[in-house]
N, C-alpha and C. Protein backbone atom coordinates (compact mmCIF):
# COMPACT_ATOMS: atom_id res chain seq x y z
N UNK A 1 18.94 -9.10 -8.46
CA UNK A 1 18.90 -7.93 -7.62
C UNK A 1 20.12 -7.07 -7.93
N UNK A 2 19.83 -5.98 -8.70
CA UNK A 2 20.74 -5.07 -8.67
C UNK A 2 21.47 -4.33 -7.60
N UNK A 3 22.76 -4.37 -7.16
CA UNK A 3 23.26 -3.53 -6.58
C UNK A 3 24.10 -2.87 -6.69
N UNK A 4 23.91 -1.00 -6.81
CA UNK A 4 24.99 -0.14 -7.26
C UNK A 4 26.40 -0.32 -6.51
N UNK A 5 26.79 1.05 -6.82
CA UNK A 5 28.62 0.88 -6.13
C UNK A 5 28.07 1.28 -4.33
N UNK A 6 29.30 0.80 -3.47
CA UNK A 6 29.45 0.55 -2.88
C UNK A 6 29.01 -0.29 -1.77
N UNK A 7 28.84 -0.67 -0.32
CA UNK A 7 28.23 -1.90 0.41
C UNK A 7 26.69 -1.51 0.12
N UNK A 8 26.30 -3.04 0.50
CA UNK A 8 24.74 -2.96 0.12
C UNK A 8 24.21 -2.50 1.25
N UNK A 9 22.74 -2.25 1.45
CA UNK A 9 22.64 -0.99 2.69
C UNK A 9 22.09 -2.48 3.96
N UNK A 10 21.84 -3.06 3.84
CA UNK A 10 21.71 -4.61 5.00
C UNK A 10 23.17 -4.52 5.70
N UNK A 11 24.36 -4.36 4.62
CA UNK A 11 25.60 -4.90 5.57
C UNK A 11 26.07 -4.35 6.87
N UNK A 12 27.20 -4.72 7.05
CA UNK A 12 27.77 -4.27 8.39
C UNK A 12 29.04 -3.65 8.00
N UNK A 13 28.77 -2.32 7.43
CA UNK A 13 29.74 -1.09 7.08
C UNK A 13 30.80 -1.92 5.54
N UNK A 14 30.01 -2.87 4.94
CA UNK A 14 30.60 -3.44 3.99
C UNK A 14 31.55 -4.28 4.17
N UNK A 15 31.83 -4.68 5.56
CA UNK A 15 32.86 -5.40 5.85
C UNK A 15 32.57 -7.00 6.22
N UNK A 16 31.58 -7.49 5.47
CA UNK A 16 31.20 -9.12 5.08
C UNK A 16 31.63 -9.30 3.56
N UNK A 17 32.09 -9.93 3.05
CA UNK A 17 32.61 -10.22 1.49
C UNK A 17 30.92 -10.63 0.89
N UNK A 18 30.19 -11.03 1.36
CA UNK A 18 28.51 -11.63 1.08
C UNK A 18 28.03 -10.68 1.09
N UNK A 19 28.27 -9.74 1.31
CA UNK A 19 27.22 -8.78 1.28
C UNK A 19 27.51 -7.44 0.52
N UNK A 20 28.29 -7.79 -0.06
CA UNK A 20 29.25 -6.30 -0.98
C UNK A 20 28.21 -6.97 -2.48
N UNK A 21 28.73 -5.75 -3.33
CA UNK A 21 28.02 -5.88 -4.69
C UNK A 21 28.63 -7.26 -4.95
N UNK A 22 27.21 -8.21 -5.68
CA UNK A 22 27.55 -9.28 -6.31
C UNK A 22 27.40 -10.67 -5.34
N UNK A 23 27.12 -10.30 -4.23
CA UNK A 23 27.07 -11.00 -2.57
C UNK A 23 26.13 -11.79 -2.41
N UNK A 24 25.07 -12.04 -3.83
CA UNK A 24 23.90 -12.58 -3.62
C UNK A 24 23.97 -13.61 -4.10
N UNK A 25 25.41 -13.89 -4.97
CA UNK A 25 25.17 -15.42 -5.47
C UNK A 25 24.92 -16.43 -4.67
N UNK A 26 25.10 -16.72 -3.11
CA UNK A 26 24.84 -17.69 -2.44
C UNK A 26 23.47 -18.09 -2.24
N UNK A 27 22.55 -16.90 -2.00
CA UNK A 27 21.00 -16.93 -2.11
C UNK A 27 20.85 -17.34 -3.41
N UNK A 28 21.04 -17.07 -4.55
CA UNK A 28 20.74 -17.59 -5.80
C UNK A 28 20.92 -19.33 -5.65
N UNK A 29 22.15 -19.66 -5.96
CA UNK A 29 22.56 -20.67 -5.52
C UNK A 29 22.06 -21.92 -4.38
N UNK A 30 21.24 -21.49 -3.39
CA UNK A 30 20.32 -21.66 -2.68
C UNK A 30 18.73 -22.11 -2.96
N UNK A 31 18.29 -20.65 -3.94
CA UNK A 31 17.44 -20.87 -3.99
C UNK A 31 17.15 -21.95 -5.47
N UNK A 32 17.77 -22.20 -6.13
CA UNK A 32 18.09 -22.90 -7.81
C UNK A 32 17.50 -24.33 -6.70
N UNK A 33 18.86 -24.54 -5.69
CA UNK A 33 19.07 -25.89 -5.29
C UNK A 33 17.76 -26.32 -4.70
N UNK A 34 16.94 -25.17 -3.65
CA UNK A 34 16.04 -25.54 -3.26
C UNK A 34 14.33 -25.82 -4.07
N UNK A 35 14.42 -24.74 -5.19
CA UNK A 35 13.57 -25.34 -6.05
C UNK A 35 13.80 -26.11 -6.81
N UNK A 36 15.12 -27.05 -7.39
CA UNK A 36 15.09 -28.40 -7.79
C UNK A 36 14.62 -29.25 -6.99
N UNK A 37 14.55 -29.40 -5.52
CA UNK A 37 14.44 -29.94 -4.59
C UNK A 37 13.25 -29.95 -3.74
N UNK A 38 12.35 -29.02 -4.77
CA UNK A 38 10.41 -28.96 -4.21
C UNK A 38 10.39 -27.89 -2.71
N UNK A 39 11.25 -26.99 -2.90
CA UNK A 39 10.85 -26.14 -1.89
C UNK A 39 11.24 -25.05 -2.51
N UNK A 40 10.46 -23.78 -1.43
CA UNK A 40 9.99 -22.59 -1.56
C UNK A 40 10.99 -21.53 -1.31
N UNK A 41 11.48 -20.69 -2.02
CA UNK A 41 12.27 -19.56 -0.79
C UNK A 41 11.56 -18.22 -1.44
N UNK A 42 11.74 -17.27 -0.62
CA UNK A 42 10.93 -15.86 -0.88
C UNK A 42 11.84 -14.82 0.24
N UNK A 43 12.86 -14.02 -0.60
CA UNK A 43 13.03 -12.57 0.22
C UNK A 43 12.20 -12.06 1.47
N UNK A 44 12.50 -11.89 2.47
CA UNK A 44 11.53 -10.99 3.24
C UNK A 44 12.63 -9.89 3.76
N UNK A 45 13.29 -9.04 2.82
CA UNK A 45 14.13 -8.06 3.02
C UNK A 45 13.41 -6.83 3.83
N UNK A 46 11.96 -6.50 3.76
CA UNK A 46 11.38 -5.16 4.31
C UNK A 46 11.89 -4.83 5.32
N UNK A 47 12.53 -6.01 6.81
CA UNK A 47 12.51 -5.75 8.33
C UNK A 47 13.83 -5.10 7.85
N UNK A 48 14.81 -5.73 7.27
CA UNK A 48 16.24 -5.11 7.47
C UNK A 48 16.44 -3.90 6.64
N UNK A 49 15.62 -4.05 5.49
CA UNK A 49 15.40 -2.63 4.75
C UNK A 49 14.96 -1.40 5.87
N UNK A 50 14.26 -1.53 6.37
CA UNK A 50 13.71 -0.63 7.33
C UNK A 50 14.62 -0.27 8.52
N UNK A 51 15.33 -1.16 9.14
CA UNK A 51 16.32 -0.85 10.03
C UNK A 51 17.11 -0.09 9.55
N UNK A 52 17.81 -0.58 8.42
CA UNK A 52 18.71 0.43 7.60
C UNK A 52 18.33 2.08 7.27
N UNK A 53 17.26 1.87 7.03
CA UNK A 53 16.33 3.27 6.79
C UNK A 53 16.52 4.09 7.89
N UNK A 54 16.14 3.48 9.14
CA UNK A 54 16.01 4.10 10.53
C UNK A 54 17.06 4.42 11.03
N UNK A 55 18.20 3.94 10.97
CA UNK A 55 19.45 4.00 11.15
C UNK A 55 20.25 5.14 10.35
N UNK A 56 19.88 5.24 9.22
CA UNK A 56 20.19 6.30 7.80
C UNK A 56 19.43 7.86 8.28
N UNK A 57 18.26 7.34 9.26
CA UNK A 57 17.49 8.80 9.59
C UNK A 57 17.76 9.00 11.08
N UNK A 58 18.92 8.35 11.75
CA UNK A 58 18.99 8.71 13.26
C UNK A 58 18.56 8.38 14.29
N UNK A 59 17.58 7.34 13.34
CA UNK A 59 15.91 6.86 14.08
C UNK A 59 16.39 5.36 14.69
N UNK A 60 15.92 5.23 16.23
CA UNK A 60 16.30 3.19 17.03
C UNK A 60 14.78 2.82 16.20
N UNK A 61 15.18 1.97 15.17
CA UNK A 61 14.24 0.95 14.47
C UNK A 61 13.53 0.43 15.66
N UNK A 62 11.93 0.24 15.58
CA UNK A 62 11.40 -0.77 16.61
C UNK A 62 11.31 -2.33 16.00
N UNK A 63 11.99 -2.00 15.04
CA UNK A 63 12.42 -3.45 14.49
C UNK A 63 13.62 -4.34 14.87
N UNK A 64 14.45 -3.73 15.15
CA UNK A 64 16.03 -4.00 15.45
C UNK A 64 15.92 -5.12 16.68
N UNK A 65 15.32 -4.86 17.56
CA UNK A 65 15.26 -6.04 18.76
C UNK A 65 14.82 -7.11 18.74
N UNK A 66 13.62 -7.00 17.57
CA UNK A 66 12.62 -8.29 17.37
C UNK A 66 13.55 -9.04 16.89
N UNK A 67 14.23 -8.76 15.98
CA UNK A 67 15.33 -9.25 15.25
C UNK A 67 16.40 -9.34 15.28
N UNK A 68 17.05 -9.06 16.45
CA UNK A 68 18.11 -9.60 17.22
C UNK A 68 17.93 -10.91 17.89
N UNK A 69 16.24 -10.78 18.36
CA UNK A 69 16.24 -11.99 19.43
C UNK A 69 16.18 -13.39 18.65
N UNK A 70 15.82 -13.38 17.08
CA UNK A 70 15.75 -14.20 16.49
C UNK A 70 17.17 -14.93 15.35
N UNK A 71 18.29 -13.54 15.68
CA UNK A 71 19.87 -13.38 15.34
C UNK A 71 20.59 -14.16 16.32
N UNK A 72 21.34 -15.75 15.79
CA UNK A 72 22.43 -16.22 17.09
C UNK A 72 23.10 -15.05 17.92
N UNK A 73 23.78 -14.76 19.35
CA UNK A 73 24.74 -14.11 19.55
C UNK A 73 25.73 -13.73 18.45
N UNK A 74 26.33 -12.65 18.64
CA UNK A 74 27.17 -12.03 17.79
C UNK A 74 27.16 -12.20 16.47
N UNK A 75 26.22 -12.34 15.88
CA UNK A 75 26.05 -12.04 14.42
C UNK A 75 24.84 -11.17 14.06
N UNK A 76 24.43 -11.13 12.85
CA UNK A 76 24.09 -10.23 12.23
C UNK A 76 23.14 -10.62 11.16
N UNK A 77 21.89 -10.51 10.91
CA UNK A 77 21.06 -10.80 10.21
C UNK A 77 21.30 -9.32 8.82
N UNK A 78 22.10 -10.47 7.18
CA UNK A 78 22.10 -9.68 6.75
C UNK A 78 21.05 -9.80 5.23
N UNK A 79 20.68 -10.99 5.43
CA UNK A 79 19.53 -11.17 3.95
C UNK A 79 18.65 -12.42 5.02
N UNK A 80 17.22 -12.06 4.76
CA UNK A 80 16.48 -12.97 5.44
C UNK A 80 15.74 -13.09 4.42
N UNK A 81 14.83 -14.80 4.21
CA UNK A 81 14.13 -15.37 3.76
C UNK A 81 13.42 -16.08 4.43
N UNK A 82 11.89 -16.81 4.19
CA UNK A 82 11.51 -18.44 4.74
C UNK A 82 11.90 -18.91 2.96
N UNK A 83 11.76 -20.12 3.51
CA UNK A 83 11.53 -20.95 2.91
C UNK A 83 10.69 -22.42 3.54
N UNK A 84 10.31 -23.58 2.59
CA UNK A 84 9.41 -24.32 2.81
C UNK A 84 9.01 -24.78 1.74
N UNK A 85 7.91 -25.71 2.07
CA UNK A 85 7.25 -26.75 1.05
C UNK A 85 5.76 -25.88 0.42
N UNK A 86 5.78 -25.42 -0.89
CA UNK A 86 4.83 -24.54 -1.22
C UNK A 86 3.75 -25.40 -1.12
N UNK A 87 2.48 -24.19 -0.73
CA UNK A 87 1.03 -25.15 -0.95
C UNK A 87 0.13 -25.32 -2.23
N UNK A 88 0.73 -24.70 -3.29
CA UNK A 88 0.42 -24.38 -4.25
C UNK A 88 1.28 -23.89 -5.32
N UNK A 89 1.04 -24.89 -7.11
CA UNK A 89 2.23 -24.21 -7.54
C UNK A 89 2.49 -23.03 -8.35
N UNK A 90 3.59 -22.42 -8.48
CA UNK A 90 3.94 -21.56 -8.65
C UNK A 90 3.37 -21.10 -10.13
N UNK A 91 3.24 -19.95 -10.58
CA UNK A 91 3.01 -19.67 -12.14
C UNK A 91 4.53 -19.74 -12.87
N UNK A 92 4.14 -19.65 -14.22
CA UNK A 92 5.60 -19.85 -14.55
C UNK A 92 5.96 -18.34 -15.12
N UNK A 93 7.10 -17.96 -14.86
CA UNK A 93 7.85 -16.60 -15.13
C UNK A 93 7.64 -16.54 -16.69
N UNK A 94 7.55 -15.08 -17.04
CA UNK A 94 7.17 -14.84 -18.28
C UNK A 94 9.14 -14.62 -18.39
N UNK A 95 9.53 -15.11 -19.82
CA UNK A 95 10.45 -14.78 -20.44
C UNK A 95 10.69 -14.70 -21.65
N UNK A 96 12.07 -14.15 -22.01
CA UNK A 96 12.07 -13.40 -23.65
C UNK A 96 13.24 -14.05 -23.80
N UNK A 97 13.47 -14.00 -25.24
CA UNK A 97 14.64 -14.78 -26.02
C UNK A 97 15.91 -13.65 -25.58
N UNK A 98 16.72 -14.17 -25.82
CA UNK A 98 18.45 -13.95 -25.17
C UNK A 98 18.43 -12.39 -26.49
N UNK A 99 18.05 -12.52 -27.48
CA UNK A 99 18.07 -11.82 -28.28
C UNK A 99 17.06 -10.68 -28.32
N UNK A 100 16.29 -10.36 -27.33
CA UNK A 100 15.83 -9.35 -27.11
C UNK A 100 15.96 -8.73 -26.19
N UNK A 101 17.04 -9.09 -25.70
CA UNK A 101 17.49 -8.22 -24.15
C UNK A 101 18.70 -7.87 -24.21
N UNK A 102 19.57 -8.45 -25.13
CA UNK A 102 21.05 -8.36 -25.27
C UNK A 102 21.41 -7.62 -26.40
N UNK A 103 22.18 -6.70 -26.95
CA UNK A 103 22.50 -5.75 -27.95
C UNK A 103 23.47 -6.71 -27.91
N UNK A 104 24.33 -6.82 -29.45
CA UNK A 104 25.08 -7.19 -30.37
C UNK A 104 26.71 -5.93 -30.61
């Protein structure tokens, strides 16, 4: 997941170190461990994408509450996923040699 310069638009005014550019290695890291380990994880960024949106246009998200109530006290939902035991397996990712993506 690419993210340009400055905080990513989920954070909280950029002031989480996890959530600044580069903030995603823990989800990576996560998710490696959990598919060695026969489980599932999958982004479901849209709700907080959208808050952010609504927030960016002035607009009270009718998302923001659903998702508070499911946020411990005083924190902040800033990358959401499920994860779980898939019911079915996965296809395998198409990939290319190191040498066709990398200039010399």
């Amino acid at each position: 997941m690419g993210i340009g310069e400055g905080p990513h638009p989920r954070c909280v005014h950029g002031r989480i170190r996890a959530c600044r550019p580069g903030g995603i290695g823990p989800y990576q890291r996560l998710h490696l461990w959990a598919t060695a380990n026969g489980l599932a994880l999958q982004p479901l960024n849209q709700v907080t994408e959208r808050i952010a949106r609504d927030r960016s246009q002035g607009r009270t998200s009718p998302l923001e509450a659903p998702l508070a109530e499911l946020t411990p006290s005083g924190r902040a939902a800033l990358f959401t996923f499920r994860i779980g035991h898939p019911t079915v397996a996965a296809g395998l990712s198409p990939r290319r040699r190191l040498a066709d993506v990398v200039e010399n």
